[in-house]
PDB file of N, CA and C in Angstrom:
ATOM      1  N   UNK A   1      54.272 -53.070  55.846  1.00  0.00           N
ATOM      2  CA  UNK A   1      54.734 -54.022  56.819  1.00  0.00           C
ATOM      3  C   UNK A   1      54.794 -53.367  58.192  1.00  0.00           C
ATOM      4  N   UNK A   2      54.330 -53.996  58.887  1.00  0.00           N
ATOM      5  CA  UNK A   2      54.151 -53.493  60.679  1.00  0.00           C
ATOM      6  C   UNK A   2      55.293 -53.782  61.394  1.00  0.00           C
ATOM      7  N   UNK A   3      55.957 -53.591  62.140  1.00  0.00           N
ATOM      8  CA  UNK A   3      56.851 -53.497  62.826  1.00  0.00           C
ATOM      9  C   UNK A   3      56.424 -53.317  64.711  1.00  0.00           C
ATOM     10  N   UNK A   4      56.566 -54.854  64.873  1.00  0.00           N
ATOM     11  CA  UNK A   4      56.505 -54.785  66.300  1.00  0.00           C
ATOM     12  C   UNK A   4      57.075 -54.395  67.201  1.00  0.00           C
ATOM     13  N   UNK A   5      56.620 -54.186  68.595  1.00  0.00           N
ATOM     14  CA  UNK A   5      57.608 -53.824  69.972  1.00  0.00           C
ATOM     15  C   UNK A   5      58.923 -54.291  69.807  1.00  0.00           C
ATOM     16  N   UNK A   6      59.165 -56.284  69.443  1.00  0.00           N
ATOM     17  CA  UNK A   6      60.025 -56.874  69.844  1.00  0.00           C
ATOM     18  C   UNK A   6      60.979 -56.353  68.617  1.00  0.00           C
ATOM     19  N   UNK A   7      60.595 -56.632  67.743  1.00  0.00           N
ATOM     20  CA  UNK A   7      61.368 -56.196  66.379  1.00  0.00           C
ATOM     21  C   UNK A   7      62.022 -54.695  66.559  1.00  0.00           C
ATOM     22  N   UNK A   8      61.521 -53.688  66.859  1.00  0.00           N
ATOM     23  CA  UNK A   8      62.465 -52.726  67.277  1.00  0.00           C
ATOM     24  C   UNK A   8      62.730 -52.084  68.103  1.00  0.00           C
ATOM     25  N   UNK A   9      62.690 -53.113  69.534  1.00  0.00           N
ATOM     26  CA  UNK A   9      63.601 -53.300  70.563  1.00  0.00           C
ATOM     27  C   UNK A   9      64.940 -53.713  69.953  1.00  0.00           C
ATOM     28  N   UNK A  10      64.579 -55.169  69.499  1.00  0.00           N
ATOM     29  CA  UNK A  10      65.905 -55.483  69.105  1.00  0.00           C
ATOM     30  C   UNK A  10      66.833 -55.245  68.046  1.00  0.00           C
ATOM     31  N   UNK A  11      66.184 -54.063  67.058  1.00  0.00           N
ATOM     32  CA  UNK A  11      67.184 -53.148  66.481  1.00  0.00           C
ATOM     33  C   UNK A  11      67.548 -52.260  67.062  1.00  0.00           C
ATOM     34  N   UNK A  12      67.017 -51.660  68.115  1.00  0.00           N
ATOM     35  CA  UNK A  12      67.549 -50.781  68.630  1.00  0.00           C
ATOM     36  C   UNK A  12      68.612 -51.175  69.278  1.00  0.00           C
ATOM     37  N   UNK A  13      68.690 -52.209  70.123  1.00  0.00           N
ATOM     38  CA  UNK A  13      69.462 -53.262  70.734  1.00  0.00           C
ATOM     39  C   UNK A  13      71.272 -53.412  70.148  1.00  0.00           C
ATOM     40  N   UNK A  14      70.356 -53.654  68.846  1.00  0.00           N
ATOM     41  CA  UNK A  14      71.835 -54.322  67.565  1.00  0.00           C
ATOM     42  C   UNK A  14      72.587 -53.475  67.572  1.00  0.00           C
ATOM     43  N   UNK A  15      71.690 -52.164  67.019  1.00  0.00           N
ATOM     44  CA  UNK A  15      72.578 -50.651  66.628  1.00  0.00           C
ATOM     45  C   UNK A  15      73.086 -50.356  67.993  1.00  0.00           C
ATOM     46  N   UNK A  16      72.879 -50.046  69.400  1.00  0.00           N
ATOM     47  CA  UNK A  16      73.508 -49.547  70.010  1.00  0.00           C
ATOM     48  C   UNK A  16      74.815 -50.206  70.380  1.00  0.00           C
ATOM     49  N   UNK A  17      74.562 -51.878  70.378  1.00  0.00           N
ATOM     50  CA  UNK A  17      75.550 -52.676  71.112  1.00  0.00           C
ATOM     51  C   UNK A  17      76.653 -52.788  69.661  1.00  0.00           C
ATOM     52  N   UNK A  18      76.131 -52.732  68.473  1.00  0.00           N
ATOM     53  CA  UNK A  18      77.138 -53.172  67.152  1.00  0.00           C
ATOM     54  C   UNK A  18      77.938 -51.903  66.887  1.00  0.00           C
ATOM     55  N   UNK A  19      77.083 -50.536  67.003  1.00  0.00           N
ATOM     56  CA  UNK A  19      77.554 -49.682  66.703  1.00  0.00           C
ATOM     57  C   UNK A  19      78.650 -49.153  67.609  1.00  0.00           C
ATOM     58  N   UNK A  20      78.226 -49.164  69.089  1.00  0.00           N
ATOM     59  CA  UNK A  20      78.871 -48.354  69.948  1.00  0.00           C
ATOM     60  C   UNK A  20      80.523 -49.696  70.165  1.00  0.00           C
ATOM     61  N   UNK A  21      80.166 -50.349  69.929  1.00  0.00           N
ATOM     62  CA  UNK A  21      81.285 -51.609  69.597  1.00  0.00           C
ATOM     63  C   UNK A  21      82.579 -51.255  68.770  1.00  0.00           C
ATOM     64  N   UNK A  22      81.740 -50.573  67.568  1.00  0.00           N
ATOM     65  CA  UNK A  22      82.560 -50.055  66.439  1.00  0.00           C
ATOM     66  C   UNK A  22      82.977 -48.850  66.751  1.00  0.00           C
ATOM     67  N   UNK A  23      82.094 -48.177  67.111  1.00  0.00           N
ATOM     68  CA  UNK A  23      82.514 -46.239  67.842  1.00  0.00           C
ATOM     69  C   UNK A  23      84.076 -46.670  68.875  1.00  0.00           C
ATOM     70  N   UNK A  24      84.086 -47.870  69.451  1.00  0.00           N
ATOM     71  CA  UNK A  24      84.933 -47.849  70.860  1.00  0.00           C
ATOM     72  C   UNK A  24      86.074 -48.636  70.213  1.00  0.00           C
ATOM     73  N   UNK A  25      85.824 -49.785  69.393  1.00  0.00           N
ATOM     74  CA  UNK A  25      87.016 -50.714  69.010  1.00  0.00           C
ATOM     75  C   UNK A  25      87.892 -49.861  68.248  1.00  0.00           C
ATOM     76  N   UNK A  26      87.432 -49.373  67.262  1.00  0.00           N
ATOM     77  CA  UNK A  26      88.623 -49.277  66.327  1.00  0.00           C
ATOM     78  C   UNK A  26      89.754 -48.218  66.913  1.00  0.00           C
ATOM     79  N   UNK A  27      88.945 -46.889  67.487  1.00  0.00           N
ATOM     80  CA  UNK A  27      89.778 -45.841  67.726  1.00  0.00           C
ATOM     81  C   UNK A  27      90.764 -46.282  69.269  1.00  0.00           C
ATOM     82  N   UNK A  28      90.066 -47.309  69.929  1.00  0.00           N
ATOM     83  CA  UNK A  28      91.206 -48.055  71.057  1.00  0.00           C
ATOM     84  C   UNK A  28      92.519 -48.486  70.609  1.00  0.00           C
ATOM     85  N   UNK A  29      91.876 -49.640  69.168  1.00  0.00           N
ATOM     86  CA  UNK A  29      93.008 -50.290  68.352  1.00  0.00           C
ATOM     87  C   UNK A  29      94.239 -49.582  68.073  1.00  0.00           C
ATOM     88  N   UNK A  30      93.287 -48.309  66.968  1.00  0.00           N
ATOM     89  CA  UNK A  30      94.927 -47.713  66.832  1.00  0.00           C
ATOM     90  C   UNK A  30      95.762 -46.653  67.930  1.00  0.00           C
ATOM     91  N   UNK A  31      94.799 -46.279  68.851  1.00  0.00           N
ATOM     92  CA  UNK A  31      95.830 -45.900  69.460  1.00  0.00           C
ATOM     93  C   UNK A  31      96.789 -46.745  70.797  1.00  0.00           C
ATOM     94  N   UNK A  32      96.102 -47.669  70.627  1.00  0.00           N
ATOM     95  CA  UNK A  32      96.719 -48.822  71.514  1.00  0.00           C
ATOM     96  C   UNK A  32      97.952 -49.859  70.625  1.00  0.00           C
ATOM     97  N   UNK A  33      97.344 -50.616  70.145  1.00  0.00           N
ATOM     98  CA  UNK A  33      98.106 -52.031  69.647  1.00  0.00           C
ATOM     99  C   UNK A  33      98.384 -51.801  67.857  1.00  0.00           C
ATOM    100  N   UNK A  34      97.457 -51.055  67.167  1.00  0.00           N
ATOM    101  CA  UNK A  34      97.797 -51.265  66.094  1.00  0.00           C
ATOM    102  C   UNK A  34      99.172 -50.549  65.455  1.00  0.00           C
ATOM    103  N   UNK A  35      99.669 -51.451  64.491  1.00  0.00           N
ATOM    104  CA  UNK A  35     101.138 -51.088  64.386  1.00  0.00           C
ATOM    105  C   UNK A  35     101.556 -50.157  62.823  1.00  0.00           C
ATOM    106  N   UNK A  36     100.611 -49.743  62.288  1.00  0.00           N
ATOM    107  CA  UNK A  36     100.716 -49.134  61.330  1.00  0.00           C
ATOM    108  C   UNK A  36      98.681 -48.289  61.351  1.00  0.00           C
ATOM    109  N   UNK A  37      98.552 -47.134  61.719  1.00  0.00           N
ATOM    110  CA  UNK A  37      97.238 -46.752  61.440  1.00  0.00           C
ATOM    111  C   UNK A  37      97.076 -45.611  61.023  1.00  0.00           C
ATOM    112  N   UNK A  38      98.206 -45.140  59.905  1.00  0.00           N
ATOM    113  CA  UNK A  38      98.494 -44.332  58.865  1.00  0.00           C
ATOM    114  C   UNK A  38      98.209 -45.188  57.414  1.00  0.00           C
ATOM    115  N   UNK A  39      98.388 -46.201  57.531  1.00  0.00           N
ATOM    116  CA  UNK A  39      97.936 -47.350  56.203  1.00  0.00           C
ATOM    117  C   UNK A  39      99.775 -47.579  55.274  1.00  0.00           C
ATOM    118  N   UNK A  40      99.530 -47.916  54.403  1.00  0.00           N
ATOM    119  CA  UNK A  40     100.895 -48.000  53.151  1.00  0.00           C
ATOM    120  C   UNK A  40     102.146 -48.715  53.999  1.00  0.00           C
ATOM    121  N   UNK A  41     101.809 -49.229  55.448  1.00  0.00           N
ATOM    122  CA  UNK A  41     102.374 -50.452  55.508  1.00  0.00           C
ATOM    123  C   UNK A  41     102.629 -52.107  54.720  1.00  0.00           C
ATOM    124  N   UNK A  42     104.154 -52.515  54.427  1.00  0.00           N
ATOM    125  CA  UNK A  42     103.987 -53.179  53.729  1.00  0.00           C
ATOM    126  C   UNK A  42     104.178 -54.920  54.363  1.00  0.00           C
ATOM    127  N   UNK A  43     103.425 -55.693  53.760  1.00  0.00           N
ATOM    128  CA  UNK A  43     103.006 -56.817  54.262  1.00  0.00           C
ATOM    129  C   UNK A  43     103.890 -57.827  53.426  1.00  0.00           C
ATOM    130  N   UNK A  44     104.913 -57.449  53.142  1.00  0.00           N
ATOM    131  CA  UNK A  44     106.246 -58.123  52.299  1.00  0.00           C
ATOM    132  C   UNK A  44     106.616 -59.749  52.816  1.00  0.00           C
ATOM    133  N   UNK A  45     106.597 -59.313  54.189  1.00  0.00           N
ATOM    134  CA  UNK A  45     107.237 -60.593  55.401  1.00  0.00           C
ATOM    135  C   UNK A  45     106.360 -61.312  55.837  1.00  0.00           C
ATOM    136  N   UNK A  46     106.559 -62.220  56.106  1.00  0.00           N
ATOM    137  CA  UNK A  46     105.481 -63.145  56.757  1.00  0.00           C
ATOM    138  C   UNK A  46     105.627 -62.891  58.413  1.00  0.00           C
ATOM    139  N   UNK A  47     106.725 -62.608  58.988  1.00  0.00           N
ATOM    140  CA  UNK A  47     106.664 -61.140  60.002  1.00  0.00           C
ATOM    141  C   UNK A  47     105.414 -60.342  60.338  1.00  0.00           C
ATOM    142  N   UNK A  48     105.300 -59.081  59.259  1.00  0.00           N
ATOM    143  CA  UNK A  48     104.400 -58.790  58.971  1.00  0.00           C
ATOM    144  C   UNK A  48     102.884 -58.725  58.731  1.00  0.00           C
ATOM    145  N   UNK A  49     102.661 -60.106  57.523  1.00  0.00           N
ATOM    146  CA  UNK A  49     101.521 -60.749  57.768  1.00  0.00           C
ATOM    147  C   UNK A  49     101.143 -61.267  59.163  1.00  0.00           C
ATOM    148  N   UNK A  50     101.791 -61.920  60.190  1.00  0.00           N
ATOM    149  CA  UNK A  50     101.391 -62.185  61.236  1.00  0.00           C
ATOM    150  C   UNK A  50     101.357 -61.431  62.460  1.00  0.00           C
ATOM    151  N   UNK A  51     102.070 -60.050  61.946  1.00  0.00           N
ATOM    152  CA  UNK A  51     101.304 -58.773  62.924  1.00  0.00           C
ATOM    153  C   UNK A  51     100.032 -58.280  62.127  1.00  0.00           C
ATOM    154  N   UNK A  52      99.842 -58.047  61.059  1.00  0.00           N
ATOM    155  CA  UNK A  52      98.607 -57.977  61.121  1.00  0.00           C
ATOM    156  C   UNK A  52      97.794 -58.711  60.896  1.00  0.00           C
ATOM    157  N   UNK A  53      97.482 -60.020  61.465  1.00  0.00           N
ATOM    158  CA  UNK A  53      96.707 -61.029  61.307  1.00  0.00           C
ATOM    159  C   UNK A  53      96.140 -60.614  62.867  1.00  0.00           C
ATOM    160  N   UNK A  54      96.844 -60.187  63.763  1.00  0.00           N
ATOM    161  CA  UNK A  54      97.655 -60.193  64.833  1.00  0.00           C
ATOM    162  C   UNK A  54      96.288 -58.813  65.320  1.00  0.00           C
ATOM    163  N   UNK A  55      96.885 -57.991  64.614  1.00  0.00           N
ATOM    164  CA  UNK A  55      95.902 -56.945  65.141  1.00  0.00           C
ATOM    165  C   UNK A  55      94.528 -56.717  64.593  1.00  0.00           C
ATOM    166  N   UNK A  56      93.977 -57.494  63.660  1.00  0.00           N
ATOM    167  CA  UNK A  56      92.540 -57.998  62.960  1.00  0.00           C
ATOM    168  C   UNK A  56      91.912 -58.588  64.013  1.00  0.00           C
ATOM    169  N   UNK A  57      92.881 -59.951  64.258  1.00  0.00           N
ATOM    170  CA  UNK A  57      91.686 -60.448  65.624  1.00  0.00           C
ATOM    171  C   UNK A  57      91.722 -59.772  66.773  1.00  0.00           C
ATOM    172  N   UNK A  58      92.578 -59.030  67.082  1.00  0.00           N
ATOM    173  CA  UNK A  58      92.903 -57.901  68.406  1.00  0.00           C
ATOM    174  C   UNK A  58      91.481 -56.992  68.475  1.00  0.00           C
ATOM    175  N   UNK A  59      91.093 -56.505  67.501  1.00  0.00           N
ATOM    176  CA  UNK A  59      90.133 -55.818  67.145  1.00  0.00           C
ATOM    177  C   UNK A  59      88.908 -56.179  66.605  1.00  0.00           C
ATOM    178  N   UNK A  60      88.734 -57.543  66.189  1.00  0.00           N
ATOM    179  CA  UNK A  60      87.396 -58.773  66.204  1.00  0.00           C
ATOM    180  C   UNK A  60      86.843 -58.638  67.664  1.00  0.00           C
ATOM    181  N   UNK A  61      88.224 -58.892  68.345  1.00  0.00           N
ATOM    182  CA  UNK A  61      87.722 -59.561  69.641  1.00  0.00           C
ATOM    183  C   UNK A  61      87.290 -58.564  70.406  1.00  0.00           C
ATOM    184  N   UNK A  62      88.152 -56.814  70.507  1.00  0.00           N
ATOM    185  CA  UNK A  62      87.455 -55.994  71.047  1.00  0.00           C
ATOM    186  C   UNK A  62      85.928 -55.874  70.760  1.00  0.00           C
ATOM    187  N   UNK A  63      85.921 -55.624  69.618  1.00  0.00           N
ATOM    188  CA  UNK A  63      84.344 -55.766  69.054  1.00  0.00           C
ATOM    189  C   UNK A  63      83.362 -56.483  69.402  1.00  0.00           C
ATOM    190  N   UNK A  64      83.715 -57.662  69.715  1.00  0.00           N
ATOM    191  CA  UNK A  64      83.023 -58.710  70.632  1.00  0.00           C
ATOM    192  C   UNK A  64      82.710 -58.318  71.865  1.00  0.00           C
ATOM    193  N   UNK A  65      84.036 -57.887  72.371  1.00  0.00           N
ATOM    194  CA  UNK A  65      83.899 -57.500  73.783  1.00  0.00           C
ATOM    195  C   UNK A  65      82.924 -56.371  74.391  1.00  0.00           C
ATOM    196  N   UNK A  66      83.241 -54.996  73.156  1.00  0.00           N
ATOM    197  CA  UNK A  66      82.070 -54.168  73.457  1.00  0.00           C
ATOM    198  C   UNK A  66      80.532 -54.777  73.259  1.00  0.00           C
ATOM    199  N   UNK A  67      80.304 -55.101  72.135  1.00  0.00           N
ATOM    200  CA  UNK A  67      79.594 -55.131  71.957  1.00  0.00           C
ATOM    201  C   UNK A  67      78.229 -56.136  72.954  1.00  0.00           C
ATOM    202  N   UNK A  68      78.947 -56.962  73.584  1.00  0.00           N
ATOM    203  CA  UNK A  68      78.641 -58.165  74.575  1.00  0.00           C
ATOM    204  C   UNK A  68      78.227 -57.210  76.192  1.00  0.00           C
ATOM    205  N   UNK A  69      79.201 -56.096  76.103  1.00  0.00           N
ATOM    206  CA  UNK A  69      79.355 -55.193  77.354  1.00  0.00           C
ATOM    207  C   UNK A  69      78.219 -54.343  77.080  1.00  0.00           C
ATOM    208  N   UNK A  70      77.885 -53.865  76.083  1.00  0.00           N
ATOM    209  CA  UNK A  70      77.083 -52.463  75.408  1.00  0.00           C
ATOM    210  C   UNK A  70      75.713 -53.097  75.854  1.00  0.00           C
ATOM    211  N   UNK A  71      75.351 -54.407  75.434  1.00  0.00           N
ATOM    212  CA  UNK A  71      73.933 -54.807  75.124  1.00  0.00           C
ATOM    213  C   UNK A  71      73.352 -54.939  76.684  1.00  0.00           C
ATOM    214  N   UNK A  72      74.543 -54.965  77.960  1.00  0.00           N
ATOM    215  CA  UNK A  72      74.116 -54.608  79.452  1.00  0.00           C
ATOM    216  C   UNK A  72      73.805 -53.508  79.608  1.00  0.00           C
ATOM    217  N   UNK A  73      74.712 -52.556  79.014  1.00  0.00           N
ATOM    218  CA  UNK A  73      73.910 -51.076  79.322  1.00  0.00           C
ATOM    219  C   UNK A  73      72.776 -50.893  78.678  1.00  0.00           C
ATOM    220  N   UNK A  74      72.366 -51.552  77.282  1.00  0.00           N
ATOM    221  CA  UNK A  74      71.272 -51.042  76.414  1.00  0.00           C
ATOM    222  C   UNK A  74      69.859 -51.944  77.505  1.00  0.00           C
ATOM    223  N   UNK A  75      70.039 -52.708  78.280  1.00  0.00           N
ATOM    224  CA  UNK A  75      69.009 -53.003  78.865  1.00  0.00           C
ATOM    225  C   UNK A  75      68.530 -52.086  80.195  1.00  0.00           C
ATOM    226  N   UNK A  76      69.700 -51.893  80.535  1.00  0.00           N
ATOM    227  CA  UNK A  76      69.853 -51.003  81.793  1.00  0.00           C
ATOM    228  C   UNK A  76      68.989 -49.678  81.329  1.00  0.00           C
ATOM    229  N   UNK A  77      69.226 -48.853  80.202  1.00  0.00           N
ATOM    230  CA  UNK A  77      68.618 -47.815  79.167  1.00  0.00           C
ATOM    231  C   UNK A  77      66.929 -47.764  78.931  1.00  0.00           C
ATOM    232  N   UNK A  78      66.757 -49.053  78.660  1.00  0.00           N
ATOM    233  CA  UNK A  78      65.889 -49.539  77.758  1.00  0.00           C
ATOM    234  C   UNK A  78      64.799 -49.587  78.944  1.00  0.00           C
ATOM    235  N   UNK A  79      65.120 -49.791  80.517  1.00  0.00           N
ATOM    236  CA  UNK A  79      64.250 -50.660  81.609  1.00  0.00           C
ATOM    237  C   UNK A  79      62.805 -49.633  81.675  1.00  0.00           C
ATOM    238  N   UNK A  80      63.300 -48.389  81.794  1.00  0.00           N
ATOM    239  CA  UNK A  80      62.036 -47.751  81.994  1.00  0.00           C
ATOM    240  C   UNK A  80      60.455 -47.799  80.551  1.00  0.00           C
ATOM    241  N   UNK A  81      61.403 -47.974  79.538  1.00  0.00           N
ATOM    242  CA  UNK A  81      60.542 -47.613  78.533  1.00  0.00           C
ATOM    243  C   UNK A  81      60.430 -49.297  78.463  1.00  0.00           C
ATOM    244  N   UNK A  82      60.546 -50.476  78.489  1.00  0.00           N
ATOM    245  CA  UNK A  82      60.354 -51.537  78.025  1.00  0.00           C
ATOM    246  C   UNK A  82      59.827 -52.412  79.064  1.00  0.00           C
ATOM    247  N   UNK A  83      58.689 -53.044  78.798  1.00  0.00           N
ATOM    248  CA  UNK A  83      58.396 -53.933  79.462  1.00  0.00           C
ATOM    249  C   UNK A  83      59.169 -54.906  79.884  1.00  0.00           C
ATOM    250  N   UNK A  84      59.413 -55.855  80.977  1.00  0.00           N
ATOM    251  CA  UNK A  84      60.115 -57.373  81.098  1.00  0.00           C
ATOM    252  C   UNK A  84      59.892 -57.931  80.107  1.00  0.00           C
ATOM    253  N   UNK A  85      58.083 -58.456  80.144  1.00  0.00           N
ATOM    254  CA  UNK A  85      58.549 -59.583  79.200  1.00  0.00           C
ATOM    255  C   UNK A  85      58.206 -59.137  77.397  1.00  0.00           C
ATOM    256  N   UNK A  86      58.611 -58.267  77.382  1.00  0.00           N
ATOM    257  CA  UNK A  86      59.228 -57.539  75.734  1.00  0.00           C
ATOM    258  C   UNK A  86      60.719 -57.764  76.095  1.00  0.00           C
ATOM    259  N   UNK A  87      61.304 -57.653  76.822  1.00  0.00           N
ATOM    260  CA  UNK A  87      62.792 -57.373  77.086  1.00  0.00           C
ATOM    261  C   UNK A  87      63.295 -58.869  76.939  1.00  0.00           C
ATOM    262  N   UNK A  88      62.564 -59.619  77.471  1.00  0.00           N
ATOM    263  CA  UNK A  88      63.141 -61.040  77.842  1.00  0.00           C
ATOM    264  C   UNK A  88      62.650 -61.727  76.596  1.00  0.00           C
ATOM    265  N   UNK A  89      61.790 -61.720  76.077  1.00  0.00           N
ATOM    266  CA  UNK A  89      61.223 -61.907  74.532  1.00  0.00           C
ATOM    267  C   UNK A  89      63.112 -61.502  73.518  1.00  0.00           C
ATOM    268  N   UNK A  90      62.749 -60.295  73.683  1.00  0.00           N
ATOM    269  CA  UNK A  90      63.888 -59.990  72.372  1.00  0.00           C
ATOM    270  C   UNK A  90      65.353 -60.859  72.994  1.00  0.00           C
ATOM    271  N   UNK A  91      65.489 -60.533  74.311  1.00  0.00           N
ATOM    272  CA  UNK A  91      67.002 -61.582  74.556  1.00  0.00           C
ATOM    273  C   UNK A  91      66.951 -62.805  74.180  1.00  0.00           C
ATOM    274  N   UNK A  92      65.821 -63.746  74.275  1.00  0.00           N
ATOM    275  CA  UNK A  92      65.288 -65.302  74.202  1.00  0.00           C
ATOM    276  C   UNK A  92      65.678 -64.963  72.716  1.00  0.00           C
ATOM    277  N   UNK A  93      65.374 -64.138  71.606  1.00  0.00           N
ATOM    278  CA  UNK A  93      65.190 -64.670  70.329  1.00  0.00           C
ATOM    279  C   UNK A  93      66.596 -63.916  69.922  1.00  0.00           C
ATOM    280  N   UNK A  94      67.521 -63.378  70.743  1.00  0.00           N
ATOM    281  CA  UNK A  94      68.915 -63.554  69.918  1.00  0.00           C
ATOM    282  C   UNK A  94      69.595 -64.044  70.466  1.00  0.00           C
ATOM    283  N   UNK A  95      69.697 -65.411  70.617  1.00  0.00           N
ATOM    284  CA  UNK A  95      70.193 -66.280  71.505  1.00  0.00           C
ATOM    285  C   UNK A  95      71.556 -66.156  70.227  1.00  0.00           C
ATOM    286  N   UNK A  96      72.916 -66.463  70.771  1.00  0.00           N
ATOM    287  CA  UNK A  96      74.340 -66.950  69.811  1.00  0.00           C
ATOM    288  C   UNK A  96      74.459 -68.357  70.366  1.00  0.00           C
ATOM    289  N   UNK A  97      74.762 -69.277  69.234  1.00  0.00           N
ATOM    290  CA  UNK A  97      75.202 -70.397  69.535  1.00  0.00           C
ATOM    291  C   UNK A  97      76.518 -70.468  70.367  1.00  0.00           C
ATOM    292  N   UNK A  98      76.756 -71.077  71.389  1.00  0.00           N
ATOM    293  CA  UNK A  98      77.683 -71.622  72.003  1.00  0.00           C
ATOM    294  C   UNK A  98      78.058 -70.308  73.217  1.00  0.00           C
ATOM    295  N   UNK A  99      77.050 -69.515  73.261  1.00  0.00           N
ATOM    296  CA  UNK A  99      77.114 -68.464  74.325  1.00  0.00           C
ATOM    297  C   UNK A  99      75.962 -68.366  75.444  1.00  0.00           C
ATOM    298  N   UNK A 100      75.669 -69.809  75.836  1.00  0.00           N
ATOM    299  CA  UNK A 100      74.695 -69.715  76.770  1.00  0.00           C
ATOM    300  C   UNK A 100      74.848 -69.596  77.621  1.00  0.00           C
ATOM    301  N   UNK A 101      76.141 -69.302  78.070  1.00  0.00           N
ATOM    302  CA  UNK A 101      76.348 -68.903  79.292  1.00  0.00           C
ATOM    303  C   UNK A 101      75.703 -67.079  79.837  1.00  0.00           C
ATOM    304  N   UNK A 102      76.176 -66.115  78.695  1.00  0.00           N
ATOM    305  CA  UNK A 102      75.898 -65.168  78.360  1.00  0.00           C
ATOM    306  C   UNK A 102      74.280 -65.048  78.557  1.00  0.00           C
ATOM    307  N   UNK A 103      73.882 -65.753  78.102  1.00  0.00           N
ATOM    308  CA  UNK A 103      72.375 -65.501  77.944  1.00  0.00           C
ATOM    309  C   UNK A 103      71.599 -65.725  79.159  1.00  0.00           C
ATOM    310  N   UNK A 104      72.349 -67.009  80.065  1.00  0.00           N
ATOM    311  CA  UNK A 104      72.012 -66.780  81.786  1.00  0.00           C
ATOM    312  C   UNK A 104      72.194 -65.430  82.112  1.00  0.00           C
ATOM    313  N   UNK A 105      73.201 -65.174  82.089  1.00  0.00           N
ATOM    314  CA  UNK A 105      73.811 -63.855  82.848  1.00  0.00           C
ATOM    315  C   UNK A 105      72.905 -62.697  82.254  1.00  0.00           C
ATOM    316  N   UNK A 106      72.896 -62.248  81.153  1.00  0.00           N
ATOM    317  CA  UNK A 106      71.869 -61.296  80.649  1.00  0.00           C
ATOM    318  C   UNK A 106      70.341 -61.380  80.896  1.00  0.00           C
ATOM    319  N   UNK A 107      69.706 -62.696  81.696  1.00  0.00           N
ATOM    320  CA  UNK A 107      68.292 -63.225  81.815  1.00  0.00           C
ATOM    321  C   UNK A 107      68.354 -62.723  83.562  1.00  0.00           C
ATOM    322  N   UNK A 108      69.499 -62.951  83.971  1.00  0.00           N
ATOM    323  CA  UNK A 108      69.477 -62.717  85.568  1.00  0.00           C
ATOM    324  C   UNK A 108      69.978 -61.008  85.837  1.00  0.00           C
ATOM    325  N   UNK A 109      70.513 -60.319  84.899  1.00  0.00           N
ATOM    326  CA  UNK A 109      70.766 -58.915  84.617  1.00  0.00           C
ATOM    327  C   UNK A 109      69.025 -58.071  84.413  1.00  0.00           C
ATOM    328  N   UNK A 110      68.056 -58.873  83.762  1.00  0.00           N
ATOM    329  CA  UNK A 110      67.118 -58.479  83.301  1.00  0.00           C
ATOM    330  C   UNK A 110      66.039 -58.763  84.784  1.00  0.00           C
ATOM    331  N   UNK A 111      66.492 -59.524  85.726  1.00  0.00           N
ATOM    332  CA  UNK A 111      65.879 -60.250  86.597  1.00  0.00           C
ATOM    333  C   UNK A 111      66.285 -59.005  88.165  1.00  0.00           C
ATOM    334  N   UNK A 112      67.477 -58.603  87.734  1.00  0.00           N
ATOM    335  CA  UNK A 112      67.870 -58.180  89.025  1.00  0.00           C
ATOM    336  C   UNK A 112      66.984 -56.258  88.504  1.00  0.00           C
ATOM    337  N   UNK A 113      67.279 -56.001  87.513  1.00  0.00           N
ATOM    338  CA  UNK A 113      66.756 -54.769  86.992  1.00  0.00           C
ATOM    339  C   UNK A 113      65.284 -54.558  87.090  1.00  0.00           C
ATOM    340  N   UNK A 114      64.253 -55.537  86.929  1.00  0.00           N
ATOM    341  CA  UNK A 114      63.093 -55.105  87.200  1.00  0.00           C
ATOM    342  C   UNK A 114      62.836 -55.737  88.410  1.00  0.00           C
ATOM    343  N   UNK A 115      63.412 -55.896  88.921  1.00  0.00           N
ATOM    344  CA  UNK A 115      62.917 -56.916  90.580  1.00  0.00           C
ATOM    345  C   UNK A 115      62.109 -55.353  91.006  1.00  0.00           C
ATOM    346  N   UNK A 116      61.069 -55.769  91.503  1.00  0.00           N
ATOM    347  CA  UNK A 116      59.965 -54.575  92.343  1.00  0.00           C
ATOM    348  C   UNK A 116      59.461 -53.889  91.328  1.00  0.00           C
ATOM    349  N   UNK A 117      59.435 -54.159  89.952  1.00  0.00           N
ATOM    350  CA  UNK A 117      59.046 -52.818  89.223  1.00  0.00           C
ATOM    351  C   UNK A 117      57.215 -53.953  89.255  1.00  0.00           C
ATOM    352  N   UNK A 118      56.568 -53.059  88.435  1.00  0.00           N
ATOM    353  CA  UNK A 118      54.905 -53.688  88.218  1.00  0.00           C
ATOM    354  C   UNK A 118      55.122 -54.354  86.777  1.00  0.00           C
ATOM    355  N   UNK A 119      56.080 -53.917  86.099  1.00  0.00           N
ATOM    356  CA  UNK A 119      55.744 -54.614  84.594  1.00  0.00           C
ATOM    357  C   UNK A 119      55.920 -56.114  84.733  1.00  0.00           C
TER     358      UNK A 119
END
């Protein structure tokens, strides 16, 4: 099986923005907000359960957050070795539902980055 430009652009893409997401969220979490990150906390109370319900999505959402932040630098990274329209190809085909706003902003990120280049 062959493996195209676009295809691993956009693993490369995944892994840097999913991974470096995960490299940055968790170790923020516990030393920030999370309230037990020794573990053998007990979830007895419904107290409890709703702190850590509490700090699950605290740390969803960081994850989101890097990872949404990461995939600007991975283009920024990516500009010399990648063509535009390879670049704008792989953004077009991981579009997220209900984040099109995002996908302007990352199309005009991709717009302001090669402005003057020849590709």
């Amino acid at each position: 099986m062959r493996v195209n430009q676009e295809q691993l652009i956009g693993a490369l893409a995944g892994m840097f923005s999913a991974g470096g997401a995960i490299a940055l969220a968790f170790p923020l979490a516990f030393q920030t907000f999370w309230w037990c990150p020794e573990g053998g906390c007990s979830l007895a109370g419904a107290d409890a359960k709703l702190h850590f319900l509490a700090n699950v999505l605290g740390v969803v959402l960081l994850l989101i957050a890097f990872a949404l932040i990461l995939l600007f630098v991975f283009v920024l990274l990516a500009r010399p070795f990648v063509p535009r329209a390879a670049m704008e190809r792989v953004l077009l085909s991981a579009h997220i539902p209900g984040f099109g706003w995002y996908d302007k902003l990352q199309f005009k990120w991709v717009a302001v980055l090669y402005r003057g280049s020849a590709a």
